[in-house]
PDB file of N, CA and C in Angstrom:
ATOM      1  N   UNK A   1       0.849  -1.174   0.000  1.00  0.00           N
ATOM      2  CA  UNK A   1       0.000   0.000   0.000  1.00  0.00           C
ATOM      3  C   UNK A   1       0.891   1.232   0.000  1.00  0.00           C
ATOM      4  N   UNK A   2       0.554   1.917  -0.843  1.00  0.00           N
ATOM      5  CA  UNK A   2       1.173   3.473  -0.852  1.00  0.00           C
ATOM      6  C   UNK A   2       0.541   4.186  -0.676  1.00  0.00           C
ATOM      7  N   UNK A   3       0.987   5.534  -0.858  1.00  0.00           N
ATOM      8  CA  UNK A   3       0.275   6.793  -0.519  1.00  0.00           C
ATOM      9  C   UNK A   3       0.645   7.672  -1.646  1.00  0.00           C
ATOM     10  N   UNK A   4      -0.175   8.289  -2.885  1.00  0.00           N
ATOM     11  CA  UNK A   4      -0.273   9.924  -3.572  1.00  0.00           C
ATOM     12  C   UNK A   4      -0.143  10.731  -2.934  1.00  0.00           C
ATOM     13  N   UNK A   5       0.555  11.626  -3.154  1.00  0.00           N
ATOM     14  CA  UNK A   5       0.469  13.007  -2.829  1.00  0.00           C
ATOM     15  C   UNK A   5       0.007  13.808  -3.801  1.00  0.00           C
ATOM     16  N   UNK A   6      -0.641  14.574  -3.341  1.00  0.00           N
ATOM     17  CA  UNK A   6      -0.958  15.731  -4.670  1.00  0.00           C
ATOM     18  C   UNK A   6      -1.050  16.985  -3.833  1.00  0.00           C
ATOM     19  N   UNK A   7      -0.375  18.062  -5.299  1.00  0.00           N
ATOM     20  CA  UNK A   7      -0.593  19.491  -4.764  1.00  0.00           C
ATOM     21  C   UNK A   7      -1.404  20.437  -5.830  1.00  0.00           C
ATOM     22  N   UNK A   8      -1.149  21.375  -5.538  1.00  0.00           N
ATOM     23  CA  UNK A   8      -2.215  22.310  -6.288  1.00  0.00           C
ATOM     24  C   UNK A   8      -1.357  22.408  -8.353  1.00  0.00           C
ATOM     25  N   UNK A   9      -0.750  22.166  -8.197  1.00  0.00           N
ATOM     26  CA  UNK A   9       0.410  21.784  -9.567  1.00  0.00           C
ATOM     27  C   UNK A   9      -0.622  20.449 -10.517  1.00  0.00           C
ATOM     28  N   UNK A  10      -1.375  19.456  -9.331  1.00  0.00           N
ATOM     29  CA  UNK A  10      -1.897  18.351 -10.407  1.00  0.00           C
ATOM     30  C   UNK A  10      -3.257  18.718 -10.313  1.00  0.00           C
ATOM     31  N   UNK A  11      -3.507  19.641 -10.173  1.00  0.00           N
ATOM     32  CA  UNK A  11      -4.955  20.457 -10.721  1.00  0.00           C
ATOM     33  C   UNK A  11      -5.175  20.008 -11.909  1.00  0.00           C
ATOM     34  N   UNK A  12      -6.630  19.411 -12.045  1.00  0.00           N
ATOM     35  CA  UNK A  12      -6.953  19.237 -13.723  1.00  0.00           C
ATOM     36  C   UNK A  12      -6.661  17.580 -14.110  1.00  0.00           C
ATOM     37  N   UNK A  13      -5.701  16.919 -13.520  1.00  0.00           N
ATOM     38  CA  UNK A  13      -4.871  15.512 -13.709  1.00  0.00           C
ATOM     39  C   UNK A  13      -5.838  14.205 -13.747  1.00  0.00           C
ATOM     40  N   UNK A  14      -5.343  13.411 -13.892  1.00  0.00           N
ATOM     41  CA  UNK A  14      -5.806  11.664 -13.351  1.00  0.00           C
ATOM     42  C   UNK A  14      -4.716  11.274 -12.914  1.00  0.00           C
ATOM     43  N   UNK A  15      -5.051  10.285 -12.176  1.00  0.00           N
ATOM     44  CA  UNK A  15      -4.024   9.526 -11.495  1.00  0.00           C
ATOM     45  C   UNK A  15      -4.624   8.044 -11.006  1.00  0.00           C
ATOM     46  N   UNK A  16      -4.068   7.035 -11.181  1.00  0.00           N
ATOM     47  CA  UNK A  16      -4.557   5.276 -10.762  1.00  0.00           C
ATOM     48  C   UNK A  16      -3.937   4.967  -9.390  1.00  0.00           C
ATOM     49  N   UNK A  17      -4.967   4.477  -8.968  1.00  0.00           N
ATOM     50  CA  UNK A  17      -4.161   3.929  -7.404  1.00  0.00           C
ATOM     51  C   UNK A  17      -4.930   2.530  -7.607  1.00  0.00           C
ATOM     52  N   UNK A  18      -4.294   1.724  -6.358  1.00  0.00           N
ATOM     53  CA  UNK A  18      -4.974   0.429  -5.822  1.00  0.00           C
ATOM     54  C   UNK A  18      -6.076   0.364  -4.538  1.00  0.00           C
ATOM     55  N   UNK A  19      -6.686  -0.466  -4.629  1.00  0.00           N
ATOM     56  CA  UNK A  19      -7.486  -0.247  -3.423  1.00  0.00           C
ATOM     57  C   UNK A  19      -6.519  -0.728  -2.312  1.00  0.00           C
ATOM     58  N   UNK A  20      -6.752   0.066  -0.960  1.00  0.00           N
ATOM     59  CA  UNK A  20      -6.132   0.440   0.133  1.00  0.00           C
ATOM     60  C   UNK A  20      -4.759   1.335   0.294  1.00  0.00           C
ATOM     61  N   UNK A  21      -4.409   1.974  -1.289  1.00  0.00           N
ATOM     62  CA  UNK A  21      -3.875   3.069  -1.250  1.00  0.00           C
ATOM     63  C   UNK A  21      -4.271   3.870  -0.657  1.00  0.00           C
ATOM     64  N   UNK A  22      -3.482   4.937  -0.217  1.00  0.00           N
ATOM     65  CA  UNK A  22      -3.976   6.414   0.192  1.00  0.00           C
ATOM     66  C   UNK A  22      -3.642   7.098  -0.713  1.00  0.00           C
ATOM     67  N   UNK A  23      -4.587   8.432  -1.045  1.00  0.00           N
ATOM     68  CA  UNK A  23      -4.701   9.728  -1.512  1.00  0.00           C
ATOM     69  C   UNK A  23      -4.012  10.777  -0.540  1.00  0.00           C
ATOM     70  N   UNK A  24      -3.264  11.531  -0.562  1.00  0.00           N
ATOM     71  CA  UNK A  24      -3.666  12.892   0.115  1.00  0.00           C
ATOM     72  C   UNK A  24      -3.125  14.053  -0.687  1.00  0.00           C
ATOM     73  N   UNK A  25      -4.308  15.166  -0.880  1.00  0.00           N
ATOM     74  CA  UNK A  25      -4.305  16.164  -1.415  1.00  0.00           C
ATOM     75  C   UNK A  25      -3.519  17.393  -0.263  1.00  0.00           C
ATOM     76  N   UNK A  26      -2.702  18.132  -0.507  1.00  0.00           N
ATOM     77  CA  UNK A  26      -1.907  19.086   0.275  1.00  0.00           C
ATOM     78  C   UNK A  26      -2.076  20.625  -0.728  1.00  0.00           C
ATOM     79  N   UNK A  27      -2.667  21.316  -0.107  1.00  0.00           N
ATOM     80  CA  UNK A  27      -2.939  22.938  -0.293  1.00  0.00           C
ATOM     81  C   UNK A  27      -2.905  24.183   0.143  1.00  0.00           C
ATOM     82  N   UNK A  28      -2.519  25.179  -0.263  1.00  0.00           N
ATOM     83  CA  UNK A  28      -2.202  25.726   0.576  1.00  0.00           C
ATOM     84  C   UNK A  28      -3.213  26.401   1.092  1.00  0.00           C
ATOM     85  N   UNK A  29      -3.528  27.228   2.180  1.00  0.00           N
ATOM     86  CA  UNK A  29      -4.823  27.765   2.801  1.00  0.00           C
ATOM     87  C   UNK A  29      -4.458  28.786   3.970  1.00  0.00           C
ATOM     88  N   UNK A  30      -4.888  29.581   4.140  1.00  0.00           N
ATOM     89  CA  UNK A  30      -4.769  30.600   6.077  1.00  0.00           C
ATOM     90  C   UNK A  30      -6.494  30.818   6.104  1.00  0.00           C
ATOM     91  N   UNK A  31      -6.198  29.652   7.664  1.00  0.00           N
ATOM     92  CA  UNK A  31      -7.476  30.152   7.793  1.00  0.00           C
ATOM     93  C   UNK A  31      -7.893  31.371   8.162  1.00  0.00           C
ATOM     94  N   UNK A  32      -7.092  32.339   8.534  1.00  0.00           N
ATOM     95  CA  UNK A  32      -7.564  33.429   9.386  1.00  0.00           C
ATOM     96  C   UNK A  32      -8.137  34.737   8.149  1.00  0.00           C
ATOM     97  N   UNK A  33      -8.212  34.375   7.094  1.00  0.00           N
ATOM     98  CA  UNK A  33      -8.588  34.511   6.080  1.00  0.00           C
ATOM     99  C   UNK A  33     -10.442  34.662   5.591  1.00  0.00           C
ATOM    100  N   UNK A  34     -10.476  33.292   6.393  1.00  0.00           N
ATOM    101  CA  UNK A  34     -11.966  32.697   6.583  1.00  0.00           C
ATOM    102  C   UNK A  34     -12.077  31.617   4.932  1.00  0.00           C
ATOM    103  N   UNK A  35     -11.159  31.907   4.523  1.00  0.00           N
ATOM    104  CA  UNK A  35     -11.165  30.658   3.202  1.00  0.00           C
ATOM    105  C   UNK A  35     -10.364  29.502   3.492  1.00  0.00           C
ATOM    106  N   UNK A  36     -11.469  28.776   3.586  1.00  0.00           N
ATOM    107  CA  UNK A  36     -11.262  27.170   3.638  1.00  0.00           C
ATOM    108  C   UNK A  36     -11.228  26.361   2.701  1.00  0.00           C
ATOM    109  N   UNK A  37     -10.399  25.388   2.159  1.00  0.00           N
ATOM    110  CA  UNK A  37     -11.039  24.310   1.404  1.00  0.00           C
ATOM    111  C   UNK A  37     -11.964  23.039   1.947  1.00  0.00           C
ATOM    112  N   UNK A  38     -12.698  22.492   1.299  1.00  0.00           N
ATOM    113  CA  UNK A  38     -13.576  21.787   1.567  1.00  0.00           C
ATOM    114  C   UNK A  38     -14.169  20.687   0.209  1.00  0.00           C
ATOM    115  N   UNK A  39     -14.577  19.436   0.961  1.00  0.00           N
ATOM    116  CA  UNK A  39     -14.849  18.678  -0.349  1.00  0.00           C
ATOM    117  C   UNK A  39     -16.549  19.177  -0.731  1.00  0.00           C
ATOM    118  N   UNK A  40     -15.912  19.198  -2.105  1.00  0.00           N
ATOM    119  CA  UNK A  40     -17.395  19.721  -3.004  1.00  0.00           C
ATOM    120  C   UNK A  40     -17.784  18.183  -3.670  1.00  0.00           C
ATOM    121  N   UNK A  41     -16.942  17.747  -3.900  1.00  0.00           N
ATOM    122  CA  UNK A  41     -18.075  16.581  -4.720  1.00  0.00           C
ATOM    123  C   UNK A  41     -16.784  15.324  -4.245  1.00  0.00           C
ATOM    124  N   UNK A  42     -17.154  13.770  -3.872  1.00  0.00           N
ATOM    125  CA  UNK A  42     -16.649  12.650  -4.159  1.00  0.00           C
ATOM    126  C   UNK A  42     -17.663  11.376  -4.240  1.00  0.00           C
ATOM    127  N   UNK A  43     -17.050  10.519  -3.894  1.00  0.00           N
ATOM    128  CA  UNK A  43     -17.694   8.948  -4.045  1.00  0.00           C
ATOM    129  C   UNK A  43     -17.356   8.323  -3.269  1.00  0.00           C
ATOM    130  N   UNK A  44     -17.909   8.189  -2.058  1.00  0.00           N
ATOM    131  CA  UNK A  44     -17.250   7.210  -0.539  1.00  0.00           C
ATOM    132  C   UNK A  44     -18.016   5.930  -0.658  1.00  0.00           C
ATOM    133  N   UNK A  45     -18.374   5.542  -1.988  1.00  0.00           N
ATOM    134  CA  UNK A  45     -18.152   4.100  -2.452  1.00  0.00           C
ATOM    135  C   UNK A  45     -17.031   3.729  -2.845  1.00  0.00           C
ATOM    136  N   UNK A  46     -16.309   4.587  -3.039  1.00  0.00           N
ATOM    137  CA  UNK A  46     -15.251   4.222  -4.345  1.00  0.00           C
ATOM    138  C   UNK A  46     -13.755   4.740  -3.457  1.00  0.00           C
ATOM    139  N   UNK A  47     -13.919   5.773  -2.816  1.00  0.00           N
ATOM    140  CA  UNK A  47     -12.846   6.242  -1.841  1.00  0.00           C
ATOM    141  C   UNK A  47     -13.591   6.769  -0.412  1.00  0.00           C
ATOM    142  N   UNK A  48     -12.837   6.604   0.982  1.00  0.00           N
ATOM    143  CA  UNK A  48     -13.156   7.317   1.813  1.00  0.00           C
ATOM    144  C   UNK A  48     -12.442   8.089   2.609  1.00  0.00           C
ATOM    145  N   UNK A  49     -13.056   9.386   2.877  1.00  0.00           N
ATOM    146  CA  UNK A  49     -12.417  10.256   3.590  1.00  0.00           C
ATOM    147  C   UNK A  49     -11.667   9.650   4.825  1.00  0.00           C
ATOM    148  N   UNK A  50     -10.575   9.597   5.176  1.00  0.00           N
ATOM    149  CA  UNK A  50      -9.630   9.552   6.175  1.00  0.00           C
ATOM    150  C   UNK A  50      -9.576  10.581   7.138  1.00  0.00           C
ATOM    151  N   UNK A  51      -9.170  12.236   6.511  1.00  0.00           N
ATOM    152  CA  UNK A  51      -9.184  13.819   7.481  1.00  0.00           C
ATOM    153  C   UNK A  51      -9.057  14.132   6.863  1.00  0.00           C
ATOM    154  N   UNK A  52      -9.224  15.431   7.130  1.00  0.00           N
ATOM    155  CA  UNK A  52      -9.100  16.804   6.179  1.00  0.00           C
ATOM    156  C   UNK A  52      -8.218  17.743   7.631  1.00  0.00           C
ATOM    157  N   UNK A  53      -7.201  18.400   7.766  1.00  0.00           N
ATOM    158  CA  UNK A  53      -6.639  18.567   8.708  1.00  0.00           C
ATOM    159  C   UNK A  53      -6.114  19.790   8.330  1.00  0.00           C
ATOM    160  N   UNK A  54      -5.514  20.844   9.047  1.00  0.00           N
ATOM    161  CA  UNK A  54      -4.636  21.993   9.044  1.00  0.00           C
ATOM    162  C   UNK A  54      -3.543  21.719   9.428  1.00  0.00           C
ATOM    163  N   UNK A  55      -2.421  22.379   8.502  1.00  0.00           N
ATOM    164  CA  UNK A  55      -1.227  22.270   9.331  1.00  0.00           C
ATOM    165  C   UNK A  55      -0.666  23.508   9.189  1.00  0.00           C
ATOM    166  N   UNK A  56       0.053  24.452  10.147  1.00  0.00           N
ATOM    167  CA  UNK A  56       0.686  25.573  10.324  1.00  0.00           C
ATOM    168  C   UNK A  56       1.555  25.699   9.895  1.00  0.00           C
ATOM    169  N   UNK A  57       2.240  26.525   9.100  1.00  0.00           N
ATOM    170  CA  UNK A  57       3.600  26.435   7.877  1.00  0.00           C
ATOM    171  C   UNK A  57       4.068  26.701   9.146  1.00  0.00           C
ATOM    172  N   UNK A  58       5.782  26.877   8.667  1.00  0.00           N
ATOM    173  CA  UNK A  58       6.833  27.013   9.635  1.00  0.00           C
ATOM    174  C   UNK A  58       7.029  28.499  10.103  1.00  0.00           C
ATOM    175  N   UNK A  59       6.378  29.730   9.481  1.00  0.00           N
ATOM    176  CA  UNK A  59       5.824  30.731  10.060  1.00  0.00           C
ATOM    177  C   UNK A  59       5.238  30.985  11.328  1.00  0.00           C
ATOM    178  N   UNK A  60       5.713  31.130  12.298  1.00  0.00           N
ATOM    179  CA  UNK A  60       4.731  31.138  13.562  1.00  0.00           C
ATOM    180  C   UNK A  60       4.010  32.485  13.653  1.00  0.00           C
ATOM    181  N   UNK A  61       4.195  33.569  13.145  1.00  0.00           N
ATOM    182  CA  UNK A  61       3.597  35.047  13.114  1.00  0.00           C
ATOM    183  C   UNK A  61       2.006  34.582  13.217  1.00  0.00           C
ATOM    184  N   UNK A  62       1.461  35.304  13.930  1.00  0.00           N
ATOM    185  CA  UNK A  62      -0.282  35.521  14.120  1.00  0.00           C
ATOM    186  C   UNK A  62      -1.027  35.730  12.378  1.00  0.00           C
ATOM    187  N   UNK A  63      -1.839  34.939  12.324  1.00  0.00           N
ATOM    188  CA  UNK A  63      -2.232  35.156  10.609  1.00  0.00           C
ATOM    189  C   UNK A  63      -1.602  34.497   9.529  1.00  0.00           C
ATOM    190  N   UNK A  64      -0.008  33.444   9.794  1.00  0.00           N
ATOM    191  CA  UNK A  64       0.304  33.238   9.254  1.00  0.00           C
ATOM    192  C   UNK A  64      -0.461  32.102   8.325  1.00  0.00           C
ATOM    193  N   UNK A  65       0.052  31.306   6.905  1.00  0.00           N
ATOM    194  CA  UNK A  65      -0.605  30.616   6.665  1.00  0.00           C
ATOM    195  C   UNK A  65      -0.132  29.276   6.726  1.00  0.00           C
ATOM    196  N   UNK A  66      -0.710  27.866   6.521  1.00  0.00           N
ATOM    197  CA  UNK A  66      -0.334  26.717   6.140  1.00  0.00           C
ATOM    198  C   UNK A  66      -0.846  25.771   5.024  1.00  0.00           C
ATOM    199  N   UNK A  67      -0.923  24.355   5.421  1.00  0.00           N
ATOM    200  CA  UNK A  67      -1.123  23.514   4.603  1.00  0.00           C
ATOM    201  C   UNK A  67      -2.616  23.001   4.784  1.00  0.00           C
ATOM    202  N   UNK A  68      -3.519  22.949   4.147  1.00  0.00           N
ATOM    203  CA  UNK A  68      -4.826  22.183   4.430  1.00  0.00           C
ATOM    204  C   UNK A  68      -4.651  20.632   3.615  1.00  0.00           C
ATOM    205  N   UNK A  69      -4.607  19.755   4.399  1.00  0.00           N
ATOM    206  CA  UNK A  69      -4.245  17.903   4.231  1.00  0.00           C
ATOM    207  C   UNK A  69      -5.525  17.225   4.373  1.00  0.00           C
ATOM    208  N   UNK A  70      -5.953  16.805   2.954  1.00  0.00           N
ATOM    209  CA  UNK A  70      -7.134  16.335   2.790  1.00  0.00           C
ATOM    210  C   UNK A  70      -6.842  14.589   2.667  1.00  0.00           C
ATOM    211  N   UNK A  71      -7.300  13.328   3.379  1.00  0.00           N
ATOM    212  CA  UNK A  71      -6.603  12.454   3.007  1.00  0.00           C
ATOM    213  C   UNK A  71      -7.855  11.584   2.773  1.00  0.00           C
ATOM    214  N   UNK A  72      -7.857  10.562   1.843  1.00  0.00           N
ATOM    215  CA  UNK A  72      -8.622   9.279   1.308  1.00  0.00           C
ATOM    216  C   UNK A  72      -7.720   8.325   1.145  1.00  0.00           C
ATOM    217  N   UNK A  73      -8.866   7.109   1.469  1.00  0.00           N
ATOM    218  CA  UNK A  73      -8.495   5.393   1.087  1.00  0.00           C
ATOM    219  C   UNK A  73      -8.932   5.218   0.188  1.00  0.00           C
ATOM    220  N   UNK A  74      -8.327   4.586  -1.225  1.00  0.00           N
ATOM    221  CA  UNK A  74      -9.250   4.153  -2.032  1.00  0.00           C
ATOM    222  C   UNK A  74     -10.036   2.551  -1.760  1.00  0.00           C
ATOM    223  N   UNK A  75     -11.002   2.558  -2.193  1.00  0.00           N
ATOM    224  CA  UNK A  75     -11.390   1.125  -1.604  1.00  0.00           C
ATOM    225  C   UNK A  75     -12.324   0.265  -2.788  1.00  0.00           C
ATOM    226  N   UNK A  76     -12.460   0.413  -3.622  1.00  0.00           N
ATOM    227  CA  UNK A  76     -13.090  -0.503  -4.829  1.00  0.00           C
ATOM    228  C   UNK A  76     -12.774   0.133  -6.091  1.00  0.00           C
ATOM    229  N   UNK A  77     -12.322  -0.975  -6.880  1.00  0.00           N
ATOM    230  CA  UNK A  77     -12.362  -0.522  -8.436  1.00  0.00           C
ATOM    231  C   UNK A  77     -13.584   0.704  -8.552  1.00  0.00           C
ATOM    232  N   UNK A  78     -12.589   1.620  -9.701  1.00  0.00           N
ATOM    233  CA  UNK A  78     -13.780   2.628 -10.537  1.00  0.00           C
ATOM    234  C   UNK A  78     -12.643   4.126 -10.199  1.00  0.00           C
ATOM    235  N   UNK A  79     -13.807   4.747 -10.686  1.00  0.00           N
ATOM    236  CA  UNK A  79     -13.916   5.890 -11.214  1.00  0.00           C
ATOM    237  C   UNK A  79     -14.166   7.214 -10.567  1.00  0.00           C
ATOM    238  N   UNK A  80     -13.267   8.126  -9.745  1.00  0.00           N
ATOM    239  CA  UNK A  80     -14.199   9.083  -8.907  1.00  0.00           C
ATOM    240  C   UNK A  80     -13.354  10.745  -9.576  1.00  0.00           C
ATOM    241  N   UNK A  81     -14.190  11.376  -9.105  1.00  0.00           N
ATOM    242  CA  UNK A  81     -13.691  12.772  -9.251  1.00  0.00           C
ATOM    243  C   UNK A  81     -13.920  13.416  -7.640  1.00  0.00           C
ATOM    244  N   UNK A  82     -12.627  13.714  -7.157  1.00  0.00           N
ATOM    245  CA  UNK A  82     -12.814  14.689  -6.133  1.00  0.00           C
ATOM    246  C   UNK A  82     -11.874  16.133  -6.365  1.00  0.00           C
ATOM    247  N   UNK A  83     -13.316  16.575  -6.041  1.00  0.00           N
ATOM    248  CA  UNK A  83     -13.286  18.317  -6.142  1.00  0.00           C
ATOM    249  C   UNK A  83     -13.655  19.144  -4.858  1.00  0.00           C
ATOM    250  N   UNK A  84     -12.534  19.616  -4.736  1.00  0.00           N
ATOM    251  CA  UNK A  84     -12.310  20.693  -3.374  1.00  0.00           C
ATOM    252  C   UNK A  84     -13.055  21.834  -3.994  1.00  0.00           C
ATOM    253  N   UNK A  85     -12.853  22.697  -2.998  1.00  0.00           N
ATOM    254  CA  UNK A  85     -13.627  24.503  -2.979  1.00  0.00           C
ATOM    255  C   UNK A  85     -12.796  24.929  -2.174  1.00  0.00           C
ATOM    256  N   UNK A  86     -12.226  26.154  -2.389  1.00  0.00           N
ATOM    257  CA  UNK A  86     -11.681  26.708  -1.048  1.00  0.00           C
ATOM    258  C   UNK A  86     -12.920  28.376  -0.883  1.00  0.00           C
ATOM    259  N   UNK A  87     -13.428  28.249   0.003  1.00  0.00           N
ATOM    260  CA  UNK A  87     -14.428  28.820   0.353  1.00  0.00           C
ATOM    261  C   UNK A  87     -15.045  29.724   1.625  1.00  0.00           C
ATOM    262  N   UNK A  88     -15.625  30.377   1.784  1.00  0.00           N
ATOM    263  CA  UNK A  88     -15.948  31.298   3.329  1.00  0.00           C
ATOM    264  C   UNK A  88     -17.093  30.121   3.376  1.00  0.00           C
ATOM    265  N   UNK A  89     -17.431  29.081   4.267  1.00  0.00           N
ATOM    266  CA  UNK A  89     -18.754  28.002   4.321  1.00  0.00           C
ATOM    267  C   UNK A  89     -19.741  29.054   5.338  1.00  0.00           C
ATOM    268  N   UNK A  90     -19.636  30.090   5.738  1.00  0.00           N
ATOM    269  CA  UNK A  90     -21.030  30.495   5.942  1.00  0.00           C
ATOM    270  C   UNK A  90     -21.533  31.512   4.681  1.00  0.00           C
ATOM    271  N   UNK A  91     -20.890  31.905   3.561  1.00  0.00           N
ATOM    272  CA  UNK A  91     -21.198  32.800   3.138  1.00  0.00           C
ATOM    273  C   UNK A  91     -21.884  31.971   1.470  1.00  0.00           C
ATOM    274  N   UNK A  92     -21.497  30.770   1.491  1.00  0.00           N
ATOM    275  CA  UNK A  92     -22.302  29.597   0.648  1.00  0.00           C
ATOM    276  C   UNK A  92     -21.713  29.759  -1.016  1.00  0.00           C
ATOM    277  N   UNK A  93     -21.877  29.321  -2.214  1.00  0.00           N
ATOM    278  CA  UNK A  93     -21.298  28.943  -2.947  1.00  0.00           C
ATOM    279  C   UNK A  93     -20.395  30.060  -3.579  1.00  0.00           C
ATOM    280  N   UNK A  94     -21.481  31.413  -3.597  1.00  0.00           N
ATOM    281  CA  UNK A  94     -20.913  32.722  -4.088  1.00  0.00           C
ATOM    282  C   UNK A  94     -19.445  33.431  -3.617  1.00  0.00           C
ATOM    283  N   UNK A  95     -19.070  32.297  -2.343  1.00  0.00           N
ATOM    284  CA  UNK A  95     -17.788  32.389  -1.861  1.00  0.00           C
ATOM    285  C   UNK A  95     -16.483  31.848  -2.040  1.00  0.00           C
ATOM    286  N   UNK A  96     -16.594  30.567  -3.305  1.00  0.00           N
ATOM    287  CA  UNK A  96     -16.098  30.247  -3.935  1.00  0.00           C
ATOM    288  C   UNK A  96     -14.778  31.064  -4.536  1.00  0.00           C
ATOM    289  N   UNK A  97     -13.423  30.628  -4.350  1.00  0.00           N
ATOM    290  CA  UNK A  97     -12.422  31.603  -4.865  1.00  0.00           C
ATOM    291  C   UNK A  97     -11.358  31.169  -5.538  1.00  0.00           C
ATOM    292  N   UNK A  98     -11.389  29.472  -5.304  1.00  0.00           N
ATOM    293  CA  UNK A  98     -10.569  28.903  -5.701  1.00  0.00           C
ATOM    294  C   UNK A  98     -11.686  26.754  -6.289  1.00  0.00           C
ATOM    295  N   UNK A  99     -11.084  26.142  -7.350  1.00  0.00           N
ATOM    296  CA  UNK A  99     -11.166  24.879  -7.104  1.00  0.00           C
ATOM    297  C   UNK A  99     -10.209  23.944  -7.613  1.00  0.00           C
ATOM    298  N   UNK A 100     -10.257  22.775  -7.094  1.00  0.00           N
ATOM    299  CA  UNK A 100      -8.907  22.229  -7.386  1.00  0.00           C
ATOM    300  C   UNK A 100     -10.167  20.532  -7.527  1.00  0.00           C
ATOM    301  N   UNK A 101      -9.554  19.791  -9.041  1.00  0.00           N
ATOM    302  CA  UNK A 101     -10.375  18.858  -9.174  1.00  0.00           C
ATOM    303  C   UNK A 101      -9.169  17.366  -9.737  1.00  0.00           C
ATOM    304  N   UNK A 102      -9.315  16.259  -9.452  1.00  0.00           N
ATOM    305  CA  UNK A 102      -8.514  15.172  -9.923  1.00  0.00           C
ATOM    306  C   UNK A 102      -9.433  14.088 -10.391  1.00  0.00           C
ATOM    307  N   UNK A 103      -9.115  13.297 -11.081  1.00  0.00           N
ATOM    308  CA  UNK A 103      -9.383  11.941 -11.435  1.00  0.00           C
ATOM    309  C   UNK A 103      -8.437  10.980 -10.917  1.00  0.00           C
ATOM    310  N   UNK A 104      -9.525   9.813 -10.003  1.00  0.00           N
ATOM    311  CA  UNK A 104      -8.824   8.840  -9.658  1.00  0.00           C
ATOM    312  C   UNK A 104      -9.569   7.738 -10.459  1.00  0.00           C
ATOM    313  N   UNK A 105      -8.663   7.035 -10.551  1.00  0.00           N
ATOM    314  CA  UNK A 105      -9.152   5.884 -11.271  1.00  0.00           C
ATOM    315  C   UNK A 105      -8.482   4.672 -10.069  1.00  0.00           C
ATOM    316  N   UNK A 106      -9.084   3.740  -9.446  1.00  0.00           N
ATOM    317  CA  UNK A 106      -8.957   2.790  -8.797  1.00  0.00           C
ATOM    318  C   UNK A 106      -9.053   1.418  -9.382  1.00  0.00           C
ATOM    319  N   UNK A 107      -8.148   0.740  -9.870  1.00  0.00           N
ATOM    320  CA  UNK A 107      -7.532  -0.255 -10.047  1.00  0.00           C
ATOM    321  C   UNK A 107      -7.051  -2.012  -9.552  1.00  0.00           C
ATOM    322  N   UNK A 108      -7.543  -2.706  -9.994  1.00  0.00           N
ATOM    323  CA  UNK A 108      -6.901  -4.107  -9.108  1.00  0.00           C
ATOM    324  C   UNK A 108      -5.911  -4.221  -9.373  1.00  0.00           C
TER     325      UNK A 108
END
C-alpha cells in the first residue's frame, strides 16, 4: 500500500491507485482569512475520507498561513472525481475563490 500526494500543480490531472492506497491532497490555505477548502463533490463508495486537517507552515507570526491535508483510502475498483472549494462556508457557494479537481481511477 502506498500513498499519492498531490498538490495544487496536479490540478486538472488523473491519477490510478490500488485499493487500500492512500490519496492525500496538500494545499495551501490561512485560515484566518476565513477561506477554507472543503470537499465539493466525491464517491465514498469508491474512496473514503480519512481527514481533512490543518497544518501551520513554519511561520509562527499571528495570521500566518499553512497547509490544508485532505486524506482518502481508495477502496473498490472505478472511477471518482474529487473536487475541493476553497471557500468562506457560511457565506455559501458565491464564496467560492478557488477549485482544485482530480481523477482517480482505482484499479486491481
Amino acid at each position: 500500500m502506498s500513498e499519492l500526494t498531490l498538490a495544487q500543480a496536479d490540478n486538472g490531472k488523473s491519477f490510478a491507485v490500488r485499493p487500500g492506497d492512500a490519496i492525500a491532497i496538500r494545499l495551501p490555505e490561512n485560515p484566518t482569512t476565513g477561506y477554507q477548502w472543503a470537499i465539493d463533490q466525491t464517491n465514498s463508495e469508491i474512496i473514503e475520507l480519512l481527514e481533512s486537517v490543518f497544518s501551520p507552515g513554519s511561520e509562527t507570526a499571528i495570521g500566518s498561513g499553512g497547509v490544508r491535508i485532505v486524506r482518502f483510502r481508495a477502496k473498490t475498483p472505478g472511477t471518482v472525481q474529487i473536487r475541493l472549494k476553497k471557500w468562506r462556508s457560511w457565506q455559501g457557494d458565491s464564496s467560492i475563490v478557488e477549485r482544485f479537481e482530480v481523477t482517480i481511477q482505482v484499479r486491481e
